[in-house]
PDB file of N, CA and C in Angstrom:
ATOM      1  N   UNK A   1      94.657  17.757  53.808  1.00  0.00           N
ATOM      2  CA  UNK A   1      93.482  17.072  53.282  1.00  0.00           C
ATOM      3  C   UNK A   1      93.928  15.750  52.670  1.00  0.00           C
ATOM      4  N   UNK A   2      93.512  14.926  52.564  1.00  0.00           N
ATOM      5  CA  UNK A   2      93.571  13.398  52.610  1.00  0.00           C
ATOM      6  C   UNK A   2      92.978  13.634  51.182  1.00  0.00           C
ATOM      7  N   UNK A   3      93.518  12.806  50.016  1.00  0.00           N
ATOM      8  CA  UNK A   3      93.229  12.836  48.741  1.00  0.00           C
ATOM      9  C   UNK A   3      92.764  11.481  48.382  1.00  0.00           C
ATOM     10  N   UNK A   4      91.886  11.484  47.397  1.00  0.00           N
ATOM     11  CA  UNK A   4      91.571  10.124  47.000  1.00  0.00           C
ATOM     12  C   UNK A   4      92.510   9.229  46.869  1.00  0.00           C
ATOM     13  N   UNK A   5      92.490   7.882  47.014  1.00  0.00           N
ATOM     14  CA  UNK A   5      92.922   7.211  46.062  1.00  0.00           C
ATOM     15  C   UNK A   5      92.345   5.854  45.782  1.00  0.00           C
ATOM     16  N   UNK A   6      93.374   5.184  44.670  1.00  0.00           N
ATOM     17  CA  UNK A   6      92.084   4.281  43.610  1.00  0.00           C
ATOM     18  C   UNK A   6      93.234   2.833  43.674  1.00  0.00           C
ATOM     19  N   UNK A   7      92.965   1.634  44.245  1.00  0.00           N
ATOM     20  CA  UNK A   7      94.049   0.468  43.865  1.00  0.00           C
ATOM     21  C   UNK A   7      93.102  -0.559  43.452  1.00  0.00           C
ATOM     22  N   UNK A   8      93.851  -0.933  42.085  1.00  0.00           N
ATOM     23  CA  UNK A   8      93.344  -1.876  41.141  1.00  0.00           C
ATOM     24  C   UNK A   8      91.516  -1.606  40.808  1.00  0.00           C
ATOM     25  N   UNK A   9      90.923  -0.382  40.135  1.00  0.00           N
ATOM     26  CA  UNK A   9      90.458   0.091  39.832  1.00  0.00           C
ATOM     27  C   UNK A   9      88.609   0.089  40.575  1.00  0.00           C
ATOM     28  N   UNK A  10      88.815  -0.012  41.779  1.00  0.00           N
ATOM     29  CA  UNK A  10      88.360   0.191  43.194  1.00  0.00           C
ATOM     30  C   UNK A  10      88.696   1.799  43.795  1.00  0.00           C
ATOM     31  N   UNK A  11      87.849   2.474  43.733  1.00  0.00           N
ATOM     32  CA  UNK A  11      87.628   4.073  44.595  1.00  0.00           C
ATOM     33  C   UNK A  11      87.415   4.069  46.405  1.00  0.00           C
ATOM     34  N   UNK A  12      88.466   4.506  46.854  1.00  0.00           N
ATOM     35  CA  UNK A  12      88.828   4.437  48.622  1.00  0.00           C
ATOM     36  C   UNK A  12      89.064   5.708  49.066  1.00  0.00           C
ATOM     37  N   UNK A  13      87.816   6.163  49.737  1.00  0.00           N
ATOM     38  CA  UNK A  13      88.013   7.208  50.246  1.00  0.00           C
ATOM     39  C   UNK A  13      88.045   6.936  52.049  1.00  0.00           C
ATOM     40  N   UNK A  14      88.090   8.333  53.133  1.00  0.00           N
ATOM     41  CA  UNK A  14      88.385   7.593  54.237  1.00  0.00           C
ATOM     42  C   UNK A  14      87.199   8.411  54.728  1.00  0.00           C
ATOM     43  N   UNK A  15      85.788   7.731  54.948  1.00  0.00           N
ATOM     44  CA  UNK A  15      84.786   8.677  55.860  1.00  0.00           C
ATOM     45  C   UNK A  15      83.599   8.740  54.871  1.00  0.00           C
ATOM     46  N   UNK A  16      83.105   9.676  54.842  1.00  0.00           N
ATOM     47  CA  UNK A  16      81.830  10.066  54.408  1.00  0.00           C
ATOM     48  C   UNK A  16      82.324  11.080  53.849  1.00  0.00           C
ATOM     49  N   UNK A  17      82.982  12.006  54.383  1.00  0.00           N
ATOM     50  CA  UNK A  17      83.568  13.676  53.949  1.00  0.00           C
ATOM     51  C   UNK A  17      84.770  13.561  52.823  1.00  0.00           C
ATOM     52  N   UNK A  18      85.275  12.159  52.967  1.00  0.00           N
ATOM     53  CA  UNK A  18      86.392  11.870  51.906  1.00  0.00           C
ATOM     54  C   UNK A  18      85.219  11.373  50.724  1.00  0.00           C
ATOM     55  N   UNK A  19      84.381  10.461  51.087  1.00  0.00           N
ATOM     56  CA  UNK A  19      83.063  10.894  49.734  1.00  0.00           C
ATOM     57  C   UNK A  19      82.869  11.487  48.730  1.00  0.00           C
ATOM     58  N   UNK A  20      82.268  12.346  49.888  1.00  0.00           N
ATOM     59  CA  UNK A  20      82.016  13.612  49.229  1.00  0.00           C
ATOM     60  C   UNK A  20      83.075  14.753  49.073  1.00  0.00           C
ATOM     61  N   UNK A  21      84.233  15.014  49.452  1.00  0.00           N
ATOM     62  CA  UNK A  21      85.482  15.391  48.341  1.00  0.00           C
ATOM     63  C   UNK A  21      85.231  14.714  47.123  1.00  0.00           C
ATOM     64  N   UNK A  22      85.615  13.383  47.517  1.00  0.00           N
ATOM     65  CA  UNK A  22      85.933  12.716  45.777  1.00  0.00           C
ATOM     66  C   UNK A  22      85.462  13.412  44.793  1.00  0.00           C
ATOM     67  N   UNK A  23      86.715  13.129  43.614  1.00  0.00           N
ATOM     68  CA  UNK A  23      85.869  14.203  42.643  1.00  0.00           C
ATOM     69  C   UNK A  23      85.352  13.453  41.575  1.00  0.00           C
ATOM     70  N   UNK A  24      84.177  13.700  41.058  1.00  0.00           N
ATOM     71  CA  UNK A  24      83.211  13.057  40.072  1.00  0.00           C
ATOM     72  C   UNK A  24      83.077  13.444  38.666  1.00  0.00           C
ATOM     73  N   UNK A  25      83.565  13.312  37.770  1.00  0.00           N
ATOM     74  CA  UNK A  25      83.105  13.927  35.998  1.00  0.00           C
ATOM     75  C   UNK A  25      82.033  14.148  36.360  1.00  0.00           C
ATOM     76  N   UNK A  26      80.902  15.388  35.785  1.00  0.00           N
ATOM     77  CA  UNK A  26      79.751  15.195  34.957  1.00  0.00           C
ATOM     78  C   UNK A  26      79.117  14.379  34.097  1.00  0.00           C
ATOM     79  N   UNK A  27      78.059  13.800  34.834  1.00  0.00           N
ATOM     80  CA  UNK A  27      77.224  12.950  34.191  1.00  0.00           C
ATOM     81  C   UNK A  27      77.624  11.681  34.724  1.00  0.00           C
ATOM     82  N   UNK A  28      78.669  11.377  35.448  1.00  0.00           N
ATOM     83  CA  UNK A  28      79.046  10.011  36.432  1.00  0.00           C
ATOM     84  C   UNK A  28      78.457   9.748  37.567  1.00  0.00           C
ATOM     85  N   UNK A  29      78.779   8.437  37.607  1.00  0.00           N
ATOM     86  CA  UNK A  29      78.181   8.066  39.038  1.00  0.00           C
ATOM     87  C   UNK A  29      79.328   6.835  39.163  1.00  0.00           C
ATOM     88  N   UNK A  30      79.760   6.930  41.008  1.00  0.00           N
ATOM     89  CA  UNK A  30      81.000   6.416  41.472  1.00  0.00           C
ATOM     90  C   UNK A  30      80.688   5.794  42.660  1.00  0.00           C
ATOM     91  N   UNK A  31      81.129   4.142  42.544  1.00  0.00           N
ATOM     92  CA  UNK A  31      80.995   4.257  43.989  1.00  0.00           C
ATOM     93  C   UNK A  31      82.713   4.358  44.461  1.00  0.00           C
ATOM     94  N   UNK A  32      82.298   4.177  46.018  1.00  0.00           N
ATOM     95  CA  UNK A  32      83.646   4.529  46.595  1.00  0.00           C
ATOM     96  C   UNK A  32      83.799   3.882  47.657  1.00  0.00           C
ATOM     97  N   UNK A  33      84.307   3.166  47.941  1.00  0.00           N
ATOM     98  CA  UNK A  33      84.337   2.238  49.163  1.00  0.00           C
ATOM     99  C   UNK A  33      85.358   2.957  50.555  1.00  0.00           C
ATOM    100  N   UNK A  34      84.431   2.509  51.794  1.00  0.00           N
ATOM    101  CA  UNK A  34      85.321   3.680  52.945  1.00  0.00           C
ATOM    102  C   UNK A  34      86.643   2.856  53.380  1.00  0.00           C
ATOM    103  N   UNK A  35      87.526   3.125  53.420  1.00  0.00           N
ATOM    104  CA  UNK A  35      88.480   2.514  53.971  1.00  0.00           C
ATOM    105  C   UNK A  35      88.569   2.013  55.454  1.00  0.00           C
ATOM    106  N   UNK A  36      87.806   2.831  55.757  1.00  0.00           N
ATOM    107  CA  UNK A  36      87.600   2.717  57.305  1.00  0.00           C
ATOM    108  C   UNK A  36      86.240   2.172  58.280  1.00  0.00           C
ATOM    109  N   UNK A  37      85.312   1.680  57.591  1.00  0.00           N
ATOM    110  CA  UNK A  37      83.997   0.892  57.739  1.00  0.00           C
ATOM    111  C   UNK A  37      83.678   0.096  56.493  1.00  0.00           C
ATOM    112  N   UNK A  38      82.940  -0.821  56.529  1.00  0.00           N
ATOM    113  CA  UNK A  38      82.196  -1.559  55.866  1.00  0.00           C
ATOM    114  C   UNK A  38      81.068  -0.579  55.211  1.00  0.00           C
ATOM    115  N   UNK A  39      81.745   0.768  54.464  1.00  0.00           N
ATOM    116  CA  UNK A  39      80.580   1.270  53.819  1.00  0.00           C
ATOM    117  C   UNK A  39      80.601   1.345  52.447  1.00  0.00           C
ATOM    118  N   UNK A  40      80.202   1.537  51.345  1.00  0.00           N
ATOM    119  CA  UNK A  40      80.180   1.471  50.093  1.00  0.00           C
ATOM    120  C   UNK A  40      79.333   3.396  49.817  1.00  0.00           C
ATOM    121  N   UNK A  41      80.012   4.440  49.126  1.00  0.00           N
ATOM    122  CA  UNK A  41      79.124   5.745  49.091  1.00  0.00           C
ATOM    123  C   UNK A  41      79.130   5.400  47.628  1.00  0.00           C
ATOM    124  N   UNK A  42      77.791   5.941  47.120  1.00  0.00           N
ATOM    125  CA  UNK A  42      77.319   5.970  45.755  1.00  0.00           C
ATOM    126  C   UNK A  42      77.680   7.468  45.273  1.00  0.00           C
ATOM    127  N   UNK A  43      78.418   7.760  44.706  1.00  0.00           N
ATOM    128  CA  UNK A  43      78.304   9.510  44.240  1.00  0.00           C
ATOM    129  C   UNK A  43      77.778   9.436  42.612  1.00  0.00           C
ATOM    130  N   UNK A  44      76.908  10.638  42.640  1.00  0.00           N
ATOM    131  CA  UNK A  44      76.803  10.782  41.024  1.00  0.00           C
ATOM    132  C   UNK A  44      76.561  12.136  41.070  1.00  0.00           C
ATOM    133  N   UNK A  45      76.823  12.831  39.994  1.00  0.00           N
ATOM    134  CA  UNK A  45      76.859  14.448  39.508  1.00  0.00           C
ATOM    135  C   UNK A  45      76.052  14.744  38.546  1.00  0.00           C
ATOM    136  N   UNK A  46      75.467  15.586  38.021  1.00  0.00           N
ATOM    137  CA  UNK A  46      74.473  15.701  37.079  1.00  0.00           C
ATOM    138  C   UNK A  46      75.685  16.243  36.233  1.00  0.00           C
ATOM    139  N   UNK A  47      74.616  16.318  34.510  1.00  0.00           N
ATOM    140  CA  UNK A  47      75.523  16.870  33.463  1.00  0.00           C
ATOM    141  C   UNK A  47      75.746  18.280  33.988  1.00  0.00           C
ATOM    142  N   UNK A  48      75.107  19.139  34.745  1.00  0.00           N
ATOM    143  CA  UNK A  48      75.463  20.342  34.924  1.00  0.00           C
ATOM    144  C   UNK A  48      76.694  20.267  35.762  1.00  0.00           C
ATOM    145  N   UNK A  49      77.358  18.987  36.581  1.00  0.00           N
ATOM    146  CA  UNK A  49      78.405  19.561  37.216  1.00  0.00           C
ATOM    147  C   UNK A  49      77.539  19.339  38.853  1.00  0.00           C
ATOM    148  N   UNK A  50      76.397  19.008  39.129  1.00  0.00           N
ATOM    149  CA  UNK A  50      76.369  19.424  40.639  1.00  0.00           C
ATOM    150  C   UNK A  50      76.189  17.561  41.372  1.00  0.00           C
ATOM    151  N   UNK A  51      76.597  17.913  42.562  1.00  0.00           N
ATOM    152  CA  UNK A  51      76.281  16.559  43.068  1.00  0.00           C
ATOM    153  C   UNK A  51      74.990  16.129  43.971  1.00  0.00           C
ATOM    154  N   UNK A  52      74.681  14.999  43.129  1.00  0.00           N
ATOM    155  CA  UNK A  52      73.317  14.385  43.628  1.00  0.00           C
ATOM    156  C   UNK A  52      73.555  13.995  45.422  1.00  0.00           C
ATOM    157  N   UNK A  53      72.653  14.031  45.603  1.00  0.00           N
ATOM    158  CA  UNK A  53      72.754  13.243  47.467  1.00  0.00           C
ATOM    159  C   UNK A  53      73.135  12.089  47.538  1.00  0.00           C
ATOM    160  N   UNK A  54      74.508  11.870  48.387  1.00  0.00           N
ATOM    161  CA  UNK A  54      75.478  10.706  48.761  1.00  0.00           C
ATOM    162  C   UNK A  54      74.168   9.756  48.969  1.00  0.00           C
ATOM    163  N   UNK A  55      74.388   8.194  47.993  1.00  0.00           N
ATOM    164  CA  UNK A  55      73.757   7.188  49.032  1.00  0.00           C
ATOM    165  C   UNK A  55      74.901   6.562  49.560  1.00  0.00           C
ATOM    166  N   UNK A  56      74.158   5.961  50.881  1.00  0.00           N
ATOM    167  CA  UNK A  56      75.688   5.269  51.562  1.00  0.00           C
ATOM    168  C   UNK A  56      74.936   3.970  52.178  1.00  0.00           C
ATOM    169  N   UNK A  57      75.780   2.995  51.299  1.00  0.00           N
ATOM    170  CA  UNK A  57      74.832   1.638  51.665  1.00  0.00           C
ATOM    171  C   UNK A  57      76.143   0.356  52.744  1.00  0.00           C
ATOM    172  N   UNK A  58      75.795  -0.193  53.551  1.00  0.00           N
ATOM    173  CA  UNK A  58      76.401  -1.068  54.589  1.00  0.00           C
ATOM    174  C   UNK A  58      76.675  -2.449  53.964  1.00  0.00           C
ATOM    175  N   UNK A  59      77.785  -2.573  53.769  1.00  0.00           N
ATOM    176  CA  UNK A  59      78.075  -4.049  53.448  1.00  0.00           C
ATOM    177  C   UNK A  59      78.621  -5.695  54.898  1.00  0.00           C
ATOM    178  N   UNK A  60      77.705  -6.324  54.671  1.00  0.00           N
ATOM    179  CA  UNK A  60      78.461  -7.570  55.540  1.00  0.00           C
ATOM    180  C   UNK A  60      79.120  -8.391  54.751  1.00  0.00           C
ATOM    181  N   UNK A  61      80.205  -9.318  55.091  1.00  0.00           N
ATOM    182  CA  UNK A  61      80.327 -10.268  54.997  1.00  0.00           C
ATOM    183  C   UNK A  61      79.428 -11.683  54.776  1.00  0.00           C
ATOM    184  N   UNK A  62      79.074 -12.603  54.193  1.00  0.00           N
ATOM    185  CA  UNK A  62      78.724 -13.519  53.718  1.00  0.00           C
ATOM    186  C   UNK A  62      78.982 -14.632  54.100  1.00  0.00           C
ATOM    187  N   UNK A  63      78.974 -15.887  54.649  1.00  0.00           N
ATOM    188  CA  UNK A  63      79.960 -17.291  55.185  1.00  0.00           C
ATOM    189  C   UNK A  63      79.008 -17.911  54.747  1.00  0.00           C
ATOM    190  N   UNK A  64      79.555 -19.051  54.407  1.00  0.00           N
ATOM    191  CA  UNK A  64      79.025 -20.560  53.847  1.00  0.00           C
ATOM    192  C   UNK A  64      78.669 -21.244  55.235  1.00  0.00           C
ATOM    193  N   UNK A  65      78.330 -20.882  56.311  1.00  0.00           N
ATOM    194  CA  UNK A  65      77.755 -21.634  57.691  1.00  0.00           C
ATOM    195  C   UNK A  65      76.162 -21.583  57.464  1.00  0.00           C
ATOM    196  N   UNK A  66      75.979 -22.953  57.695  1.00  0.00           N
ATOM    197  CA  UNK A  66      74.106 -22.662  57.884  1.00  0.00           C
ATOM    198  C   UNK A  66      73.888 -21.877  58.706  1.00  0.00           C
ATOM    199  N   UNK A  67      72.531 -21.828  58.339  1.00  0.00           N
ATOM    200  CA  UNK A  67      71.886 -20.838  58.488  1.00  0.00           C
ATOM    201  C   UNK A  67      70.983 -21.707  60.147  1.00  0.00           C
ATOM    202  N   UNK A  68      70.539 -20.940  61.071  1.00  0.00           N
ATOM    203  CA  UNK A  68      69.866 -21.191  61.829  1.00  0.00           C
ATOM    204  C   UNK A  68      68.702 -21.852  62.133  1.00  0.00           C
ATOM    205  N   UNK A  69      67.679 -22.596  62.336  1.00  0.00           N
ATOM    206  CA  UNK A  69      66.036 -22.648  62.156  1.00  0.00           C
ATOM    207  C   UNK A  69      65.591 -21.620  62.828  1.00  0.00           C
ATOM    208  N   UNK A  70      64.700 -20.569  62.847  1.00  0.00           N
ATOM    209  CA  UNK A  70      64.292 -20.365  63.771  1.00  0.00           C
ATOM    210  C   UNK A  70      63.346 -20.963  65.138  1.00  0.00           C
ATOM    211  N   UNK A  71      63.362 -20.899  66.159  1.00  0.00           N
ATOM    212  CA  UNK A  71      62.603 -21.476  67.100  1.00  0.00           C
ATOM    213  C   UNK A  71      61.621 -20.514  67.701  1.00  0.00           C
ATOM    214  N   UNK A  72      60.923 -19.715  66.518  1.00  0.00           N
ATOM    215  CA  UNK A  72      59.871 -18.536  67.394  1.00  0.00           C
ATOM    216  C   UNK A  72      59.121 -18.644  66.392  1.00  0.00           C
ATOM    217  N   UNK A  73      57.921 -17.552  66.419  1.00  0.00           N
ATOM    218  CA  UNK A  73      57.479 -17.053  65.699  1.00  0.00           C
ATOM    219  C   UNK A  73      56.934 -15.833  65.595  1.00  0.00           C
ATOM    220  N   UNK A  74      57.023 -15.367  64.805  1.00  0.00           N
ATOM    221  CA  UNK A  74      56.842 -13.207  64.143  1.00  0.00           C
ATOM    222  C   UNK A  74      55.823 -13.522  65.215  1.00  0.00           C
ATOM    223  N   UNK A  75      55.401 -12.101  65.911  1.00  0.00           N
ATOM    224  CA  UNK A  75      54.389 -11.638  66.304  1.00  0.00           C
ATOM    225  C   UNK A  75      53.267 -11.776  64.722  1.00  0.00           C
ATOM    226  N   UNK A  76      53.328 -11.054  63.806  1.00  0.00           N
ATOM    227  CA  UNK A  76      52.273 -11.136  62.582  1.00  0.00           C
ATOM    228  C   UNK A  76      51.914 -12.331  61.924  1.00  0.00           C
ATOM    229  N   UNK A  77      52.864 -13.580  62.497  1.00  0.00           N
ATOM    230  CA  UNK A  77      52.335 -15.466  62.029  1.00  0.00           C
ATOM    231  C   UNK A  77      51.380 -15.496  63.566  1.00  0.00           C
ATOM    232  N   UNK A  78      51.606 -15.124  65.077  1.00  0.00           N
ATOM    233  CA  UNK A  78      51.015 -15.182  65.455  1.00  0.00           C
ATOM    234  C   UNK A  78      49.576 -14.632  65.790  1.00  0.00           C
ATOM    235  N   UNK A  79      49.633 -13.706  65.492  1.00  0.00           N
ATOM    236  CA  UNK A  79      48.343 -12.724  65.365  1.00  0.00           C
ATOM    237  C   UNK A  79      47.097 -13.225  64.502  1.00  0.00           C
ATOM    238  N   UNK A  80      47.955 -13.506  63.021  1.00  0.00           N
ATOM    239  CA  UNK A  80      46.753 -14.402  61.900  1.00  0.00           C
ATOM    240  C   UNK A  80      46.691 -15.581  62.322  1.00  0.00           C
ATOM    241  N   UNK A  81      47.523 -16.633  63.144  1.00  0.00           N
ATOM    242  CA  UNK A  81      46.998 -17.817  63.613  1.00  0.00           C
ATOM    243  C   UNK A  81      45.981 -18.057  64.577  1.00  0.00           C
ATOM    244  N   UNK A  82      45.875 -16.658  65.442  1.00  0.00           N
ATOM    245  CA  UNK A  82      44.992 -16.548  66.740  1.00  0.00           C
ATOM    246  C   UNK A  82      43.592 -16.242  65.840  1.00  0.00           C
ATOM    247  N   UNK A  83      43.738 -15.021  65.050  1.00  0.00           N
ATOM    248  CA  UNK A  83      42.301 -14.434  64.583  1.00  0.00           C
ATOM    249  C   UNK A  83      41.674 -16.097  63.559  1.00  0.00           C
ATOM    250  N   UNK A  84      42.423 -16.662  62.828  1.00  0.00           N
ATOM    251  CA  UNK A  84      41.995 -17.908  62.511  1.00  0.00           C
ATOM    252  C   UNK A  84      41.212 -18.798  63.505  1.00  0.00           C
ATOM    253  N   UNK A  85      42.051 -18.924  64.281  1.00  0.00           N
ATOM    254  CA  UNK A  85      41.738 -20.028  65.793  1.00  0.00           C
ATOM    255  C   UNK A  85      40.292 -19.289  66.140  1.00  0.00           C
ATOM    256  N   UNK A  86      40.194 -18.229  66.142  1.00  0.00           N
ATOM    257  CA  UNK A  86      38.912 -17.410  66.920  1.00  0.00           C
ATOM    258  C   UNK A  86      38.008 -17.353  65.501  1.00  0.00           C
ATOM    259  N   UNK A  87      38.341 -17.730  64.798  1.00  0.00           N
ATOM    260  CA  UNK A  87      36.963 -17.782  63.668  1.00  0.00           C
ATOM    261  C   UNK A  87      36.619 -18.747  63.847  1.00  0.00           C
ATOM    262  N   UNK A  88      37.278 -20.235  63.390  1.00  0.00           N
ATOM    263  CA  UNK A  88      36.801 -21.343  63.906  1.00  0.00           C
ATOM    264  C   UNK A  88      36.172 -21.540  65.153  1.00  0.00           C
ATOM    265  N   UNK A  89      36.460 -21.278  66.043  1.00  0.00           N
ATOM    266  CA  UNK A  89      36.020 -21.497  67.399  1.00  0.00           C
ATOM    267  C   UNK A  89      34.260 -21.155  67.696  1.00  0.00           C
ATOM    268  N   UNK A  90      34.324 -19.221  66.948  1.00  0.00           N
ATOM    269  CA  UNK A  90      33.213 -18.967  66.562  1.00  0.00           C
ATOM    270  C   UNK A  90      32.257 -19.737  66.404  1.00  0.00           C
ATOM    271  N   UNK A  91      32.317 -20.339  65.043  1.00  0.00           N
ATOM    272  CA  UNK A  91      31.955 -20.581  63.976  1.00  0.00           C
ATOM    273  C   UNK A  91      31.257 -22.448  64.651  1.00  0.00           C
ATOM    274  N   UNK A  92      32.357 -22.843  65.286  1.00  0.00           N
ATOM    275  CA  UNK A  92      31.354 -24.357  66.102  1.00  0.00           C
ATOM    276  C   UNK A  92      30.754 -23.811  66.982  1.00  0.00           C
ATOM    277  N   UNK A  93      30.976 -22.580  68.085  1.00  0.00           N
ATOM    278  CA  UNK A  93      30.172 -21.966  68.933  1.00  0.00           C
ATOM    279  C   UNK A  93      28.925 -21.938  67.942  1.00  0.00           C
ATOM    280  N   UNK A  94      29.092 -21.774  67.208  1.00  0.00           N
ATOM    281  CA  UNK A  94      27.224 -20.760  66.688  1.00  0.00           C
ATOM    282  C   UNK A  94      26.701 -22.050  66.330  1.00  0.00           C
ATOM    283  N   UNK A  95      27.397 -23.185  65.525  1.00  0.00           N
ATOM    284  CA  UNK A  95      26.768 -24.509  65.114  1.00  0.00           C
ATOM    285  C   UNK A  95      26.551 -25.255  66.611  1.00  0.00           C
ATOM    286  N   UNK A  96      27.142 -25.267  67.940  1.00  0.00           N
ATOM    287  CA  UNK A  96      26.655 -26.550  68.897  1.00  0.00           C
ATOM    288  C   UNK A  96      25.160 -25.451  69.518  1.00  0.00           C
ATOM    289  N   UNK A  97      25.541 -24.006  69.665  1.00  0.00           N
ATOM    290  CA  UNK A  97      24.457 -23.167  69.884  1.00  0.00           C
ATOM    291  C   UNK A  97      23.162 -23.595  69.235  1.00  0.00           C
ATOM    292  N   UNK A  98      23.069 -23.414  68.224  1.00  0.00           N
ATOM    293  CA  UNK A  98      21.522 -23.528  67.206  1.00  0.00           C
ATOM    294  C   UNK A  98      20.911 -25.040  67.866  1.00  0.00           C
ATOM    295  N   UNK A  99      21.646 -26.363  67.427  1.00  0.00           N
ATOM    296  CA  UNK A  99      20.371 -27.200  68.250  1.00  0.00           C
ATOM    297  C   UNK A  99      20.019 -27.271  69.622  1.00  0.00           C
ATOM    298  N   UNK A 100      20.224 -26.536  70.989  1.00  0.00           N
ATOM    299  CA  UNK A 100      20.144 -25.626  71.867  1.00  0.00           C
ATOM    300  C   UNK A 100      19.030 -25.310  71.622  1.00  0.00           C
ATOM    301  N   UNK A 101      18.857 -23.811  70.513  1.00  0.00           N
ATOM    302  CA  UNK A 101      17.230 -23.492  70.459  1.00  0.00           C
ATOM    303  C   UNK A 101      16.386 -24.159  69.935  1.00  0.00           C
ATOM    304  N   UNK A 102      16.617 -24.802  69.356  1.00  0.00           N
ATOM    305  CA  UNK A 102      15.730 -25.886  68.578  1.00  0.00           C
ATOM    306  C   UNK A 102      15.211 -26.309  69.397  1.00  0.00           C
ATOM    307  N   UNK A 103      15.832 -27.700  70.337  1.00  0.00           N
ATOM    308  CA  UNK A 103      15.063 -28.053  71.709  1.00  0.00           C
ATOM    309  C   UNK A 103      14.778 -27.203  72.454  1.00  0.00           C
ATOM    310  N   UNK A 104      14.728 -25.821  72.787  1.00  0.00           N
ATOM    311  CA  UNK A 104      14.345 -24.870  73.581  1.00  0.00           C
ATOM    312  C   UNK A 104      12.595 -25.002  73.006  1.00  0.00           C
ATOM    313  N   UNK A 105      12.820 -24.900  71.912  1.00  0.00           N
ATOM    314  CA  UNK A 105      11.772 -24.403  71.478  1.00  0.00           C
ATOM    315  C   UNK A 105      10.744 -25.385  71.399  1.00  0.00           C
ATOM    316  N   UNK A 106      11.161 -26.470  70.838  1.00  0.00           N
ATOM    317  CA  UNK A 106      10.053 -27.851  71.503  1.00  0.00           C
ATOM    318  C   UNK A 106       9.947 -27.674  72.859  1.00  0.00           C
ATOM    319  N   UNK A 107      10.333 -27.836  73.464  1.00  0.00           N
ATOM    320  CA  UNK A 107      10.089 -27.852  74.759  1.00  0.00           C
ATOM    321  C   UNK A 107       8.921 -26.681  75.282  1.00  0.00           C
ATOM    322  N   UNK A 108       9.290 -25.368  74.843  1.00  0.00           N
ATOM    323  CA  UNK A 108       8.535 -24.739  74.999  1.00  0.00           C
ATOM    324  C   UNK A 108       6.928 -25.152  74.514  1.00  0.00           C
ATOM    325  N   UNK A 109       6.785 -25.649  72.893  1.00  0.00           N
ATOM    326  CA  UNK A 109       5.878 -26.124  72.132  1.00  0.00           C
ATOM    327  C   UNK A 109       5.289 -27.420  73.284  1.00  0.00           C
ATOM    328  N   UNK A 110       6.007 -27.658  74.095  1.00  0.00           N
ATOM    329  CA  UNK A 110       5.242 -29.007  74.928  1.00  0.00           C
ATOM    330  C   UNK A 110       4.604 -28.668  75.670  1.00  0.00           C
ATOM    331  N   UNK A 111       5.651 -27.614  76.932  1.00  0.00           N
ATOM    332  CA  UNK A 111       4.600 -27.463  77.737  1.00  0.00           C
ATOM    333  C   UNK A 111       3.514 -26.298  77.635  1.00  0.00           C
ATOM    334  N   UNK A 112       3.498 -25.509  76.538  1.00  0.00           N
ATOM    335  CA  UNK A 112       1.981 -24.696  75.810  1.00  0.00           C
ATOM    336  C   UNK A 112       0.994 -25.368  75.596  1.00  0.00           C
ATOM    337  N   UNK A 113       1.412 -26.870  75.061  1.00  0.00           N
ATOM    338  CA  UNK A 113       0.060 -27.814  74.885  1.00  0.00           C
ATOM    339  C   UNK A 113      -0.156 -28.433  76.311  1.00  0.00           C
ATOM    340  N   UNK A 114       0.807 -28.873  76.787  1.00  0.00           N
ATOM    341  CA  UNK A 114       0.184 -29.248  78.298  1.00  0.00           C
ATOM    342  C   UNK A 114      -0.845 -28.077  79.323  1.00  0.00           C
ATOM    343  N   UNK A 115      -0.499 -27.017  79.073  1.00  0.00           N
ATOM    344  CA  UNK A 115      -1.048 -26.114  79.972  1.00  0.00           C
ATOM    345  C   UNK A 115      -2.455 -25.865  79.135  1.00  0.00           C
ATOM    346  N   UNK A 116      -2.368 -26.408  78.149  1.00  0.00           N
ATOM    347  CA  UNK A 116      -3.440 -25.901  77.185  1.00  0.00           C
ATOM    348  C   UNK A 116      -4.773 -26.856  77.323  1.00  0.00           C
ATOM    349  N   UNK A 117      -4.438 -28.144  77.906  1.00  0.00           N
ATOM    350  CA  UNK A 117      -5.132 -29.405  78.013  1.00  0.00           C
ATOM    351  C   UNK A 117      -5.605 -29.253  79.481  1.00  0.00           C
TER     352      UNK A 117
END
């Protein structure tokens, strides 16, 4: 069995199962870094002695290189830009519509009096 160990006061275990070996005081919480992935395991034990459920969180690397622009856009910027676009659009549809009936309706009003004469 592969035993903990600790350099310059940093916890290195090898795996997930070397983790959870590690051994924890009561009432601590440890992290432990894997020797063998980019993982970081959180251990903590209750005062009774039992151990809480491993979190195990993924670390990257960081670089001082810019950063990209993107040249797209989310499906969800496009979706609210379309339902926008289609309100407006609406919305002059129903305004060039209305004077449409208006003259419909004179017109109608004309030739009722013509037929009426």
């Amino acid at each position: 069995m592969a035993y903990p160990y600790n350099v310059s006061g940093m916890n290195w275990s090898q795996g997930e199962s070397g983790a959870k070996a590690y051994p924890v005081a009561p009432g601590n919480t440890v992290p432990i870094f894997d020797s063998e992935d980019q993982v970081i395991y959180i251990k903590s034990v209750d005062v009774m002695g039992r151990p809480l459920p491993l979190k195990i969180l993924e670390y990257t690397e960081r670089t001082n290189e810019p950063k990209e622009e993107k040249n797209y856009v989310e499906k969800t910027e496009l979706e609210d830009a379309m339902t926008a676009l289609n309100e407006k659009l609406d919305s002059v549809l129903t305004l060039l519509s209305k004077p449409e009936k208006k003259e419909e309706k004179k017109e109608e009003k004309k030739e009722t009096k013509k037929d009426a004469k």
